[in-house]
PDB file of N, CA and C in Angstrom:
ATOM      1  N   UNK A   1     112.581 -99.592 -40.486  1.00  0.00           N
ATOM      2  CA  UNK A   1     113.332 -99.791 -41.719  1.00  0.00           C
ATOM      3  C   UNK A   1     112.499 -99.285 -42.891  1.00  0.00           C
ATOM      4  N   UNK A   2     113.153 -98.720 -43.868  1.00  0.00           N
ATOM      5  CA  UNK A   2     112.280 -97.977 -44.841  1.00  0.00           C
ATOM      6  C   UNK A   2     112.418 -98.866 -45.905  1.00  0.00           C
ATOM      7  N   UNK A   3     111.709 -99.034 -46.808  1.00  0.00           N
ATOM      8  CA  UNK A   3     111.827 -99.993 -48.144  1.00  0.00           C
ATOM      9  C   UNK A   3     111.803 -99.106 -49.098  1.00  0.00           C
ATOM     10  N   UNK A   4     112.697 -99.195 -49.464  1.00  0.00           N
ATOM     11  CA  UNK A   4     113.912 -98.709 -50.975  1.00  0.00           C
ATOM     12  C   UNK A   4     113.969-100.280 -51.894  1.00  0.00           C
ATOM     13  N   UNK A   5     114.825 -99.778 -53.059  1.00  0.00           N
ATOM     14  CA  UNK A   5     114.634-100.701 -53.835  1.00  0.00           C
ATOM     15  C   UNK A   5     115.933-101.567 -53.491  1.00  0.00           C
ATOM     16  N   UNK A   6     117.154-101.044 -52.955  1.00  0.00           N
ATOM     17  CA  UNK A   6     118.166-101.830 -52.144  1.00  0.00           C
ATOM     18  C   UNK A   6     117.665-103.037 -52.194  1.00  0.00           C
ATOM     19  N   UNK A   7     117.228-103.220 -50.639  1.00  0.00           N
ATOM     20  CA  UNK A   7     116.251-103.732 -49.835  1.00  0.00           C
ATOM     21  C   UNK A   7     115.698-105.206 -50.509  1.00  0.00           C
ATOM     22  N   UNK A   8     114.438-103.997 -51.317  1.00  0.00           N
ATOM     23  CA  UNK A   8     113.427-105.165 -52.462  1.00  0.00           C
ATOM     24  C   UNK A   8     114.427-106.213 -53.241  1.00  0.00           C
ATOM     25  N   UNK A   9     115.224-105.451 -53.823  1.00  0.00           N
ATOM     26  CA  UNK A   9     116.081-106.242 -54.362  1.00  0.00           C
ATOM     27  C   UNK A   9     117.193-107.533 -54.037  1.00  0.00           C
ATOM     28  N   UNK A  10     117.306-106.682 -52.695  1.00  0.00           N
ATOM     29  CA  UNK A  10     117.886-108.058 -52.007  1.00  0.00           C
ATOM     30  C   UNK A  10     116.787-109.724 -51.466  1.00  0.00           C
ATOM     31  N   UNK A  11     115.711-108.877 -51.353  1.00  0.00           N
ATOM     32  CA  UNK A  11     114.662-109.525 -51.081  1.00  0.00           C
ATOM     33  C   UNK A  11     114.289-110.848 -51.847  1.00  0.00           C
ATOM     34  N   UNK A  12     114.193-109.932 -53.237  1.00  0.00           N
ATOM     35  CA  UNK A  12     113.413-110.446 -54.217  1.00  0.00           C
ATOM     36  C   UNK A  12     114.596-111.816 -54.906  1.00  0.00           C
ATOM     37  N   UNK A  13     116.181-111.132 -54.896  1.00  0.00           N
ATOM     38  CA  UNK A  13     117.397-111.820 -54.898  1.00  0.00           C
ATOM     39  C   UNK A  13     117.383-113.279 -54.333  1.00  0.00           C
ATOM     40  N   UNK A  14     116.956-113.340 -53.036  1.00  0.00           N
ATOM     41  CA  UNK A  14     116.663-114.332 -51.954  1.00  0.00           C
ATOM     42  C   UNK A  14     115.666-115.127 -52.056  1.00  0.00           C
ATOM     43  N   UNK A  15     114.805-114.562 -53.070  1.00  0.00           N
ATOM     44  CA  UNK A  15     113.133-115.088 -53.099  1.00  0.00           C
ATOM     45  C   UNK A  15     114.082-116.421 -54.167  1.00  0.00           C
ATOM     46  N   UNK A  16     114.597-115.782 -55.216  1.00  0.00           N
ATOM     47  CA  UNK A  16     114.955-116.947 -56.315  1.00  0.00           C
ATOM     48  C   UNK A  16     116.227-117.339 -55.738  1.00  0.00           C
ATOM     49  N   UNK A  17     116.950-116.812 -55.279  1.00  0.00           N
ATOM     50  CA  UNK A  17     117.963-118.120 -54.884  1.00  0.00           C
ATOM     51  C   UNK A  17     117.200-119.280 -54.126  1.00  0.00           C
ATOM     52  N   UNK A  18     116.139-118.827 -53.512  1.00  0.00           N
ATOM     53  CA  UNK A  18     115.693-120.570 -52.364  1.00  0.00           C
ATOM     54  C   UNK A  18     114.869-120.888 -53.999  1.00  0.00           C
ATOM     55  N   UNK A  19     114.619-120.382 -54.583  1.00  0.00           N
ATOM     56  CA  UNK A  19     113.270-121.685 -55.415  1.00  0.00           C
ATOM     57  C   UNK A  19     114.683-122.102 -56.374  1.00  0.00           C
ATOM     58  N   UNK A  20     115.927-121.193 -57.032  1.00  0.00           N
ATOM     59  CA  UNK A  20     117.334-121.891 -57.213  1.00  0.00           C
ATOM     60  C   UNK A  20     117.907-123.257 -56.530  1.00  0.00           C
ATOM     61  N   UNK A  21     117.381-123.060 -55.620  1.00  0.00           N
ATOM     62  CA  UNK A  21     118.194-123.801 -54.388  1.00  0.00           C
ATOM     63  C   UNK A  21     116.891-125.267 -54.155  1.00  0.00           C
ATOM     64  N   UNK A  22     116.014-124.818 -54.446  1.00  0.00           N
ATOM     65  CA  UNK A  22     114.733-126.083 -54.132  1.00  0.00           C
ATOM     66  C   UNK A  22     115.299-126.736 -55.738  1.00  0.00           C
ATOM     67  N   UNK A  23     115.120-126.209 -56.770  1.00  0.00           N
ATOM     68  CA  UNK A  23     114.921-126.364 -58.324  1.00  0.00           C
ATOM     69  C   UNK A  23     116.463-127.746 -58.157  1.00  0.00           C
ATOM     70  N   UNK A  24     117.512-127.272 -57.383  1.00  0.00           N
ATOM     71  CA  UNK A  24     118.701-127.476 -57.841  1.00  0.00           C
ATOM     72  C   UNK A  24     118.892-128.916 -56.889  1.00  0.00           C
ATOM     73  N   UNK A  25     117.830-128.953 -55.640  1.00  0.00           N
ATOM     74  CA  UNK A  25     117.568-130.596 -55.179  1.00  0.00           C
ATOM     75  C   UNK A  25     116.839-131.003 -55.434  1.00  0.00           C
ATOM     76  N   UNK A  26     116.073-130.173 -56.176  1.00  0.00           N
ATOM     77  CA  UNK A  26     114.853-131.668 -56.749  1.00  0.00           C
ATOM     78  C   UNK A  26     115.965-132.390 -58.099  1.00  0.00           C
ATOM     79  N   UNK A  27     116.708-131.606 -58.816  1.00  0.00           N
ATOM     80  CA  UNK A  27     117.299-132.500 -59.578  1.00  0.00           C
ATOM     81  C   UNK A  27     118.491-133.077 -59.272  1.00  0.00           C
ATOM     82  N   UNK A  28     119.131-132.725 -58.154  1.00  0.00           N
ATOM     83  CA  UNK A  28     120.251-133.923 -58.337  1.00  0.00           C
ATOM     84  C   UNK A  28     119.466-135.119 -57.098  1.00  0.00           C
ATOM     85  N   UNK A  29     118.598-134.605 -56.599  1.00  0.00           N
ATOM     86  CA  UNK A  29     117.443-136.414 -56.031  1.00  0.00           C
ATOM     87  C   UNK A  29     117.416-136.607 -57.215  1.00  0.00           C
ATOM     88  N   UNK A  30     116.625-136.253 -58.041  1.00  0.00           N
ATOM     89  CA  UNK A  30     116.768-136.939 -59.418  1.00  0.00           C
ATOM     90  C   UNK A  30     115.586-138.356 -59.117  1.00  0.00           C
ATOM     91  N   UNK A  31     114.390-137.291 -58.140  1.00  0.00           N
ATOM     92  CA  UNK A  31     113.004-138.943 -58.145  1.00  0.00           C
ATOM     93  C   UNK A  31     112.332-139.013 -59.427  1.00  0.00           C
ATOM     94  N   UNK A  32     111.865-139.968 -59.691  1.00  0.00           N
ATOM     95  CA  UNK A  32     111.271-140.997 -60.897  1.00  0.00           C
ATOM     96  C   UNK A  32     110.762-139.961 -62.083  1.00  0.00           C
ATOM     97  N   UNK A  33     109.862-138.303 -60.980  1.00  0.00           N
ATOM     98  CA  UNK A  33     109.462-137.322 -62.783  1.00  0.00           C
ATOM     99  C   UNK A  33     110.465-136.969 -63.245  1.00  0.00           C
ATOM    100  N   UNK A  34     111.346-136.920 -62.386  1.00  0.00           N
ATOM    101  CA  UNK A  34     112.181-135.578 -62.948  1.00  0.00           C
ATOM    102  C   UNK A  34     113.557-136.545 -63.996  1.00  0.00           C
ATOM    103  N   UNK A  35     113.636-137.575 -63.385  1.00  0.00           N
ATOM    104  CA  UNK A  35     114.163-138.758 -64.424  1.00  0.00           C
ATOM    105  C   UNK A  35     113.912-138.977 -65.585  1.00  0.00           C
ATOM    106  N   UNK A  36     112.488-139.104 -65.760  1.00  0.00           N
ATOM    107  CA  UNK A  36     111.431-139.583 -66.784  1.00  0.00           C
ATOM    108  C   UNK A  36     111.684-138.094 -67.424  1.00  0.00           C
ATOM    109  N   UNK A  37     111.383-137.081 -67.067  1.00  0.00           N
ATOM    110  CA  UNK A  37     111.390-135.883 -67.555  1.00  0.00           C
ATOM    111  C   UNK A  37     112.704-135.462 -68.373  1.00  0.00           C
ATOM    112  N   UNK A  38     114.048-135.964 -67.977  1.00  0.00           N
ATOM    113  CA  UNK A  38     114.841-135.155 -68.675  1.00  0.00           C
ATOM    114  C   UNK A  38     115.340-136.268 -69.305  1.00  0.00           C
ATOM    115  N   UNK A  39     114.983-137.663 -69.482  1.00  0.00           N
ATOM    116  CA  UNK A  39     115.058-138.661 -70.506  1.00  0.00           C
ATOM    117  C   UNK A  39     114.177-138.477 -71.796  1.00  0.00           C
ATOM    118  N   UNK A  40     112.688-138.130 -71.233  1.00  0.00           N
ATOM    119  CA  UNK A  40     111.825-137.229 -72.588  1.00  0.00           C
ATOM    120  C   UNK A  40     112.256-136.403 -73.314  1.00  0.00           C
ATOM    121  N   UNK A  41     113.051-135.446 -72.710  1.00  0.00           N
ATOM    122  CA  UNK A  41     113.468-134.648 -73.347  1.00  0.00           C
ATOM    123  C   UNK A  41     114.895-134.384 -74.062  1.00  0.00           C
ATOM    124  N   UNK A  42     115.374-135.776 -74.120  1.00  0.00           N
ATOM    125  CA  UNK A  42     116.514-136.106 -75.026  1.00  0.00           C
ATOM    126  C   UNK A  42     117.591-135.992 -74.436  1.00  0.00           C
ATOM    127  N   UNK A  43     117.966-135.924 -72.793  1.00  0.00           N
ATOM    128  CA  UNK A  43     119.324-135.264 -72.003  1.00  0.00           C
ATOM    129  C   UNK A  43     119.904-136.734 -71.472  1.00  0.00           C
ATOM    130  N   UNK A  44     121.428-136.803 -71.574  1.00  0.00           N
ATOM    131  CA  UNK A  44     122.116-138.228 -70.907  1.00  0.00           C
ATOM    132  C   UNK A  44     121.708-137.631 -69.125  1.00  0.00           C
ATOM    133  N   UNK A  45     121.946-138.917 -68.372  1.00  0.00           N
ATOM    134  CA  UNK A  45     121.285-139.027 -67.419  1.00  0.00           C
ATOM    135  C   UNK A  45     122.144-138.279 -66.315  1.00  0.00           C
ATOM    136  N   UNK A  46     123.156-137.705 -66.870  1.00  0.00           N
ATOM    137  CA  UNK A  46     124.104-136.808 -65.828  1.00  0.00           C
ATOM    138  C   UNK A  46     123.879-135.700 -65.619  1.00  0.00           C
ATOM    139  N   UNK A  47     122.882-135.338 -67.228  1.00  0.00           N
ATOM    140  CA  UNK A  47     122.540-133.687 -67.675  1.00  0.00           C
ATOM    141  C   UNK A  47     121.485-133.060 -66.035  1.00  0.00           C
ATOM    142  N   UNK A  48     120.940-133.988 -65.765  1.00  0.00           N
ATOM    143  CA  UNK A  48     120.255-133.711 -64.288  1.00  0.00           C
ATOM    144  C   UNK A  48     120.793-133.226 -63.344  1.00  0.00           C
ATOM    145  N   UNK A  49     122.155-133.919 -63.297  1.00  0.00           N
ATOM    146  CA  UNK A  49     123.013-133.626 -62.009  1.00  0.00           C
ATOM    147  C   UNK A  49     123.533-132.122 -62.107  1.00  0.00           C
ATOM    148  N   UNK A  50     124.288-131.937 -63.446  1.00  0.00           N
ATOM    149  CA  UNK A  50     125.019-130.567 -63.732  1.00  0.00           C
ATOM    150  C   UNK A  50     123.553-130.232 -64.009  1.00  0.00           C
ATOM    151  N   UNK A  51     122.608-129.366 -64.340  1.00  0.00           N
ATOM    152  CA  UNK A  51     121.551-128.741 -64.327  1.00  0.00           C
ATOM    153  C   UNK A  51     121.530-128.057 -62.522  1.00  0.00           C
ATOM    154  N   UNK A  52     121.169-129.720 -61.738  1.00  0.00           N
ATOM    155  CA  UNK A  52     120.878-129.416 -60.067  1.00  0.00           C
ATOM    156  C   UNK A  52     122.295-128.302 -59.677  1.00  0.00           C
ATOM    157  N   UNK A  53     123.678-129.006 -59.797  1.00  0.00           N
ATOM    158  CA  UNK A  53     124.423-128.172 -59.431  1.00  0.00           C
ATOM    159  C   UNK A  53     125.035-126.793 -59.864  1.00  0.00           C
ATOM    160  N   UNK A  54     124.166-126.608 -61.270  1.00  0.00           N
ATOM    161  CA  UNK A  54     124.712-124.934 -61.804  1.00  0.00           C
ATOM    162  C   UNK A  54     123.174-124.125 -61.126  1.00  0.00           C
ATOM    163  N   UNK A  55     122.731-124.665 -60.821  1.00  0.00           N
ATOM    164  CA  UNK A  55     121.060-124.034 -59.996  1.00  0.00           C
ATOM    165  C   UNK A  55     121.557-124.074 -58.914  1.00  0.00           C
ATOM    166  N   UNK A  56     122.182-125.124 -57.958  1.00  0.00           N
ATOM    167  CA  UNK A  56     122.790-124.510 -56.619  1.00  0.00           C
ATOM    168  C   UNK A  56     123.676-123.430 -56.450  1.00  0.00           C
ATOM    169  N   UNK A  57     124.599-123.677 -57.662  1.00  0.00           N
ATOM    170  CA  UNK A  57     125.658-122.631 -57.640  1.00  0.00           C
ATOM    171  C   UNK A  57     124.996-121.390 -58.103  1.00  0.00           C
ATOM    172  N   UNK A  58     124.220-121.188 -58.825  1.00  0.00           N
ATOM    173  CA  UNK A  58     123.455-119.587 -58.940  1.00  0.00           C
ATOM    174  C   UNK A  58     122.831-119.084 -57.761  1.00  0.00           C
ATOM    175  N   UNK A  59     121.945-120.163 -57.035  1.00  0.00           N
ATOM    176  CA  UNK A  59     121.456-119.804 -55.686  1.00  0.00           C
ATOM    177  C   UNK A  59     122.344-119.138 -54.922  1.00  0.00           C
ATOM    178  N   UNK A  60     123.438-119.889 -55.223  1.00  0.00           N
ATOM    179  CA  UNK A  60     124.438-119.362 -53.853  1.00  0.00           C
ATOM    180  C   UNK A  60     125.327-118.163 -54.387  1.00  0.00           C
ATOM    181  N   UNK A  61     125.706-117.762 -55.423  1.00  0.00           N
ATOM    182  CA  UNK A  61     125.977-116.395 -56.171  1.00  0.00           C
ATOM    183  C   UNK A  61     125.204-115.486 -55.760  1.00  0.00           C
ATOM    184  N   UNK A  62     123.544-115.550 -55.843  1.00  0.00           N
ATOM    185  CA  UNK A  62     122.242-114.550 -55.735  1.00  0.00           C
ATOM    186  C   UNK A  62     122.545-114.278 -54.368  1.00  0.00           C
ATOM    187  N   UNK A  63     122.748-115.285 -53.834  1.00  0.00           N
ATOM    188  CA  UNK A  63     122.951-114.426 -52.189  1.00  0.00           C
ATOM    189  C   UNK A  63     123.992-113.375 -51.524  1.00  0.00           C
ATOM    190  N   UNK A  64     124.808-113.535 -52.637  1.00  0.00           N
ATOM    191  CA  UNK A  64     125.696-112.249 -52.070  1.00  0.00           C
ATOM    192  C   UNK A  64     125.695-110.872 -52.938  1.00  0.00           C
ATOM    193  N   UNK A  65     125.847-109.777 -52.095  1.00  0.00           N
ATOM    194  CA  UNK A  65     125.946-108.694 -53.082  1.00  0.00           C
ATOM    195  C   UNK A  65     126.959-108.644 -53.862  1.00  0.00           C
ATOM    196  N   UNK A  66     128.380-109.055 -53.605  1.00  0.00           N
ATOM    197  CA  UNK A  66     129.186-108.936 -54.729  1.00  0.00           C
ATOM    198  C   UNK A  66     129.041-109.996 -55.701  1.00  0.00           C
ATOM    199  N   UNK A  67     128.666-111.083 -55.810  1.00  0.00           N
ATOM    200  CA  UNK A  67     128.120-111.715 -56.449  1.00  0.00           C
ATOM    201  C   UNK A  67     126.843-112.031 -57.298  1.00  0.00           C
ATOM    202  N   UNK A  68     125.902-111.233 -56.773  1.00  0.00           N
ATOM    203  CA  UNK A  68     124.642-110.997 -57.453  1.00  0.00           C
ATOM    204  C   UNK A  68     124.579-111.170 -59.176  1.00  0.00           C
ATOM    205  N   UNK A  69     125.092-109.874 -59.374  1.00  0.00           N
ATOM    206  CA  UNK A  69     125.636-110.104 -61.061  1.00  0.00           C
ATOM    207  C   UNK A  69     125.687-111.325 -62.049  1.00  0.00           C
ATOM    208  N   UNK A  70     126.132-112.057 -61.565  1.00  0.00           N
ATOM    209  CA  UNK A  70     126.993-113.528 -62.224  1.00  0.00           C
ATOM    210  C   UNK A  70     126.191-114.382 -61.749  1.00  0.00           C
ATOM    211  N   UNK A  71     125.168-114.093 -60.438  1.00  0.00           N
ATOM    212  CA  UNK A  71     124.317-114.936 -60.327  1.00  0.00           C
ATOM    213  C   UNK A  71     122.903-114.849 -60.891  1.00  0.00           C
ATOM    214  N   UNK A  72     122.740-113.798 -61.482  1.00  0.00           N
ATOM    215  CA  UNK A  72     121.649-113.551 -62.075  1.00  0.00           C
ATOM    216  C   UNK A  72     121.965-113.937 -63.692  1.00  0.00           C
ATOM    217  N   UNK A  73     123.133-113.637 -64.207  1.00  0.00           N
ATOM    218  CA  UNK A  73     123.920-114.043 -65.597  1.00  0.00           C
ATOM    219  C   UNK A  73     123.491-115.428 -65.748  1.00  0.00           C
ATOM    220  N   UNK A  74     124.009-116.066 -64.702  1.00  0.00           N
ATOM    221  CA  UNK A  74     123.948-117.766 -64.358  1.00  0.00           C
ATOM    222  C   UNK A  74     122.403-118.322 -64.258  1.00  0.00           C
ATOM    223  N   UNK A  75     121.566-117.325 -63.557  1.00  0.00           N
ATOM    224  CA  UNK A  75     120.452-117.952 -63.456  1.00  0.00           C
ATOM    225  C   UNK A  75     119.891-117.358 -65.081  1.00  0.00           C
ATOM    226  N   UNK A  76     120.022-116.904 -65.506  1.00  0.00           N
ATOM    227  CA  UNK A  76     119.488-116.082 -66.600  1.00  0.00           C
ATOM    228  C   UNK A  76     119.560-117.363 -67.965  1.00  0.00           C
ATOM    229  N   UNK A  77     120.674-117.792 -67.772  1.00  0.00           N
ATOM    230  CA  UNK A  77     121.098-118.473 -68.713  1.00  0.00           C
ATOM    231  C   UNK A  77     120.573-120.083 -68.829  1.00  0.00           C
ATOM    232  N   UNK A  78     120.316-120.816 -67.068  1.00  0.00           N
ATOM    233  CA  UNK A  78     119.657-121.473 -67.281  1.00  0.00           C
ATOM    234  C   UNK A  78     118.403-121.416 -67.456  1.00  0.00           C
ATOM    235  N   UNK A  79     117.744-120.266 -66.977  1.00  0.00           N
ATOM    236  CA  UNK A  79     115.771-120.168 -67.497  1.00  0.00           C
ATOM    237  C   UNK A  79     116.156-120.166 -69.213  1.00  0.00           C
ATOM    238  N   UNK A  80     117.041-119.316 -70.042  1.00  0.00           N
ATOM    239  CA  UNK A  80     116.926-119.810 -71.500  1.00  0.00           C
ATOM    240  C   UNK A  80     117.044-120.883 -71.470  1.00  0.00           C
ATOM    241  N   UNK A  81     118.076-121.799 -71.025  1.00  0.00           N
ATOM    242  CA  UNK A  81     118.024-123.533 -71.449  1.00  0.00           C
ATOM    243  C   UNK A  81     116.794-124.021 -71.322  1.00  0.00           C
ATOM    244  N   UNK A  82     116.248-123.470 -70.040  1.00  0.00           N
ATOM    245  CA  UNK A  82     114.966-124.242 -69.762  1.00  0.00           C
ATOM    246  C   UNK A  82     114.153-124.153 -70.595  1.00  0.00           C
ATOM    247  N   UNK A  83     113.106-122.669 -71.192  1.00  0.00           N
ATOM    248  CA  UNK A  83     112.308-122.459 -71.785  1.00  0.00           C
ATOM    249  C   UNK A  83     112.419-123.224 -73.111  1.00  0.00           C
ATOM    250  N   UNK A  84     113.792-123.119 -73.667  1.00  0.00           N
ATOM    251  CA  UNK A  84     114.189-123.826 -75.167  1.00  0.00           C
ATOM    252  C   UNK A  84     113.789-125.144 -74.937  1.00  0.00           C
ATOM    253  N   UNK A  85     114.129-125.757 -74.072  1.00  0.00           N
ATOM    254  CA  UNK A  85     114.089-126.947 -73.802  1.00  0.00           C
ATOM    255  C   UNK A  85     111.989-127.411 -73.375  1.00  0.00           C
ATOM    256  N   UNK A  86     111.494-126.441 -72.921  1.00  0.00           N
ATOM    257  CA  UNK A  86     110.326-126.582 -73.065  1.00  0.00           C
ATOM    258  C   UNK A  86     109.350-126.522 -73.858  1.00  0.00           C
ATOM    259  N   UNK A  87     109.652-125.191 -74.642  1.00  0.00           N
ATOM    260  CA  UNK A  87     109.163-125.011 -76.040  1.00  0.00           C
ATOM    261  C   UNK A  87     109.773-125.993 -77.008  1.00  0.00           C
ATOM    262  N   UNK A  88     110.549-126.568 -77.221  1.00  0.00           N
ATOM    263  CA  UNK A  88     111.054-127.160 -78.059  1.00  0.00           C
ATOM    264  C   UNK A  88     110.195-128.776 -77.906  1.00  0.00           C
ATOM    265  N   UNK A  89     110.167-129.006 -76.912  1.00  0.00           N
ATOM    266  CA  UNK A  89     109.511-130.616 -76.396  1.00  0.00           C
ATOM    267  C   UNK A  89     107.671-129.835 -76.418  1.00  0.00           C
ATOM    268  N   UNK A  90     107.378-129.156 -76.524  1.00  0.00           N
ATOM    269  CA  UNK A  90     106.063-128.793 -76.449  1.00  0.00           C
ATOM    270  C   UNK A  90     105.215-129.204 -75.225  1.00  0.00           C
ATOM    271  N   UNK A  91     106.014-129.151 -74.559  1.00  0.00           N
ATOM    272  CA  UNK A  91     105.109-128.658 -72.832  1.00  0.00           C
ATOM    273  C   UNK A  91     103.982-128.573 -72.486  1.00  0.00           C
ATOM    274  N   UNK A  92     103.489-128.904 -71.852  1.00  0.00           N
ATOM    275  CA  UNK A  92     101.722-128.340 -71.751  1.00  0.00           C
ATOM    276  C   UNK A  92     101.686-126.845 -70.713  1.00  0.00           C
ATOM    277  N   UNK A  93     101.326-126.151 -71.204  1.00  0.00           N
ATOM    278  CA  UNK A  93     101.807-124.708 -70.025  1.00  0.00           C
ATOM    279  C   UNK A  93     101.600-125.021 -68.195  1.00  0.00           C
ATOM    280  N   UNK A  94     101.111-126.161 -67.639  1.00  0.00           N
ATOM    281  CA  UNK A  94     101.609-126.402 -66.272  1.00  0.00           C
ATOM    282  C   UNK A  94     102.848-126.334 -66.484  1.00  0.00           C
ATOM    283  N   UNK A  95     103.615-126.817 -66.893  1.00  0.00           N
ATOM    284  CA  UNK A  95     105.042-127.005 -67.080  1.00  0.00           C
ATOM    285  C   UNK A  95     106.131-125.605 -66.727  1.00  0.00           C
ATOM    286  N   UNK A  96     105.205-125.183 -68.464  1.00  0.00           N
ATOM    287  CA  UNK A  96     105.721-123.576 -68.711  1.00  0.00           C
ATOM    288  C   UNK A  96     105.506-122.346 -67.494  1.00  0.00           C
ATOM    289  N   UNK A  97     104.599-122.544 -66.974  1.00  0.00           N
ATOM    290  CA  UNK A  97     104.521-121.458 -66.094  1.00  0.00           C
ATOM    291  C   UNK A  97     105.529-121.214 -65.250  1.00  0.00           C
ATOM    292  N   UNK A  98     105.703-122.162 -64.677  1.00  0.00           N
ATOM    293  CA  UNK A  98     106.851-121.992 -63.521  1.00  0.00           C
ATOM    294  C   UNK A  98     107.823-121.441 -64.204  1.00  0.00           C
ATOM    295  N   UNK A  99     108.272-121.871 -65.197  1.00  0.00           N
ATOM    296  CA  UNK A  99     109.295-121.295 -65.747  1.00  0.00           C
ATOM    297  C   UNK A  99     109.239-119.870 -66.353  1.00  0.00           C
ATOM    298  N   UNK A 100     108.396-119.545 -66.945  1.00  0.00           N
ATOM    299  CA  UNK A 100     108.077-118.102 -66.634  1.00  0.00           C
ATOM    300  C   UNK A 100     108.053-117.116 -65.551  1.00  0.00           C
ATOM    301  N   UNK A 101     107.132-117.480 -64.533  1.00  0.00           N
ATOM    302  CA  UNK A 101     107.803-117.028 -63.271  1.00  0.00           C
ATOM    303  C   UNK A 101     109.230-116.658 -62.928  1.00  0.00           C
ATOM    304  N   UNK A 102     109.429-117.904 -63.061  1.00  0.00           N
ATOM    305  CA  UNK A 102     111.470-117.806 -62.607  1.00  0.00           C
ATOM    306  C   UNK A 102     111.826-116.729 -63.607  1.00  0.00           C
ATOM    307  N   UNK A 103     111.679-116.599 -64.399  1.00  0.00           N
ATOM    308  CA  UNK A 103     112.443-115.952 -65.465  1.00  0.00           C
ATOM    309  C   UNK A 103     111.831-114.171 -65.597  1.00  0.00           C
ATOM    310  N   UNK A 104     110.284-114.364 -64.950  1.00  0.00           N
ATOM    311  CA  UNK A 104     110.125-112.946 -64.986  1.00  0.00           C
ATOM    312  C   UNK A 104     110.704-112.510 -62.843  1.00  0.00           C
ATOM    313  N   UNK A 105     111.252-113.468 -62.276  1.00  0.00           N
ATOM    314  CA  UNK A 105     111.688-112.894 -61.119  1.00  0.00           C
ATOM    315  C   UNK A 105     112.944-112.506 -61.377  1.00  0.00           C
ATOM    316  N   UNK A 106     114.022-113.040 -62.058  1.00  0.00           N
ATOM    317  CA  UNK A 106     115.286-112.970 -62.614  1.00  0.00           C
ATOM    318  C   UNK A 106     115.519-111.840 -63.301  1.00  0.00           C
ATOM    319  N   UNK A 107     114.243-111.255 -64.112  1.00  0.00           N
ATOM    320  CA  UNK A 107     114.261-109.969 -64.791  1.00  0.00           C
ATOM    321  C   UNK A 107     113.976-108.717 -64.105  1.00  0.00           C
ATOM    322  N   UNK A 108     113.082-109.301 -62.877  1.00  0.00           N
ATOM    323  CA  UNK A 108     112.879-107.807 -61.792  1.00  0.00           C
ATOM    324  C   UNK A 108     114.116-107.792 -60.822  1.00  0.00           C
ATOM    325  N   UNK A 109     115.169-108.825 -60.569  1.00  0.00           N
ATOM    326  CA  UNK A 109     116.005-108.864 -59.941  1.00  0.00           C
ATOM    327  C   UNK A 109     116.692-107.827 -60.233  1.00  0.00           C
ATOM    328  N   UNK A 110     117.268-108.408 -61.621  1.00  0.00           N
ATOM    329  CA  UNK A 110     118.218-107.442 -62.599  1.00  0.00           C
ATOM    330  C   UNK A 110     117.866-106.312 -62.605  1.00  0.00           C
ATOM    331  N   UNK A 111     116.860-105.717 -63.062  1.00  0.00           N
ATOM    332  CA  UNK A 111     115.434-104.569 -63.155  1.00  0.00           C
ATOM    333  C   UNK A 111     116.275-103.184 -62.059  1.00  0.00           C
ATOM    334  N   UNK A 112     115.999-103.882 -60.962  1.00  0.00           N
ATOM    335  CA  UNK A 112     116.103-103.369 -59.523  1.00  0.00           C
ATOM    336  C   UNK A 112     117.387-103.202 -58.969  1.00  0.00           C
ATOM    337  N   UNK A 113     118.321-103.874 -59.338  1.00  0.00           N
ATOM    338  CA  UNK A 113     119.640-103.679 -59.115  1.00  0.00           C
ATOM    339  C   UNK A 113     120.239-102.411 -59.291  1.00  0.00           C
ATOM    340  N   UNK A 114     121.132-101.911 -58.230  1.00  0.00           N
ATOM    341  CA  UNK A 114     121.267-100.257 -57.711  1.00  0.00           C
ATOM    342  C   UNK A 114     122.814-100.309 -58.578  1.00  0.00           C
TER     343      UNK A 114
END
């Protein structure tokens, strides 16, 4: 098999739908940080749940090719909520990083798209 950017892209697609897909059960478990965490940061206690399930639902967009698009739109849109929401509460950059990450994988996704 030859590696083209196809390929990478589908790859790389898959890489963030599973950390989509991890991101999107750690919050609707919804254990004690991530509770504490989005009560710090000023959100009613449901905002967790819809957060977990628009992160599942992008995961599961990223995985298809006709869907890709809207799942990268979708994921795109929650890394802005996130970052705002981090910068805004003043984060200590453990925090921030991850979220950078996500957001610079979301941009090589897009990047790479044929």
């Amino acid at each position: 098999m030859t590696w083209n950017a196809v390929s990478f892209e589908s790859i790389l697609a898959t890489i963030v739908a599973v950390l989509f897909a991890v991101a999107g059960v750690v919050n609707l478990a919804g254990r004690g940080a991530v509770k504490r965490d989005f009560a710090r940061w000023g959100y009613p206690a449901w905002f967790r749940l819809l957060c977990g399930a628009l992160e599942l639902f992008s995961a599961a967009l990223l995985l298809g090719q006709q869907t890709r698009l809207l799942g990268i739109t979708l994921a795109t849109a929650i890394m802005i909520a996130v970052l705002f929401t981090l910068l805004r509460n003043r984060e200590p950059f453990r925090h921030l990083a991850p979220a950078l990450i996500f957001s610079a994988l979301i941009v090589a996704t897009f990047a790479l798209r044929g």
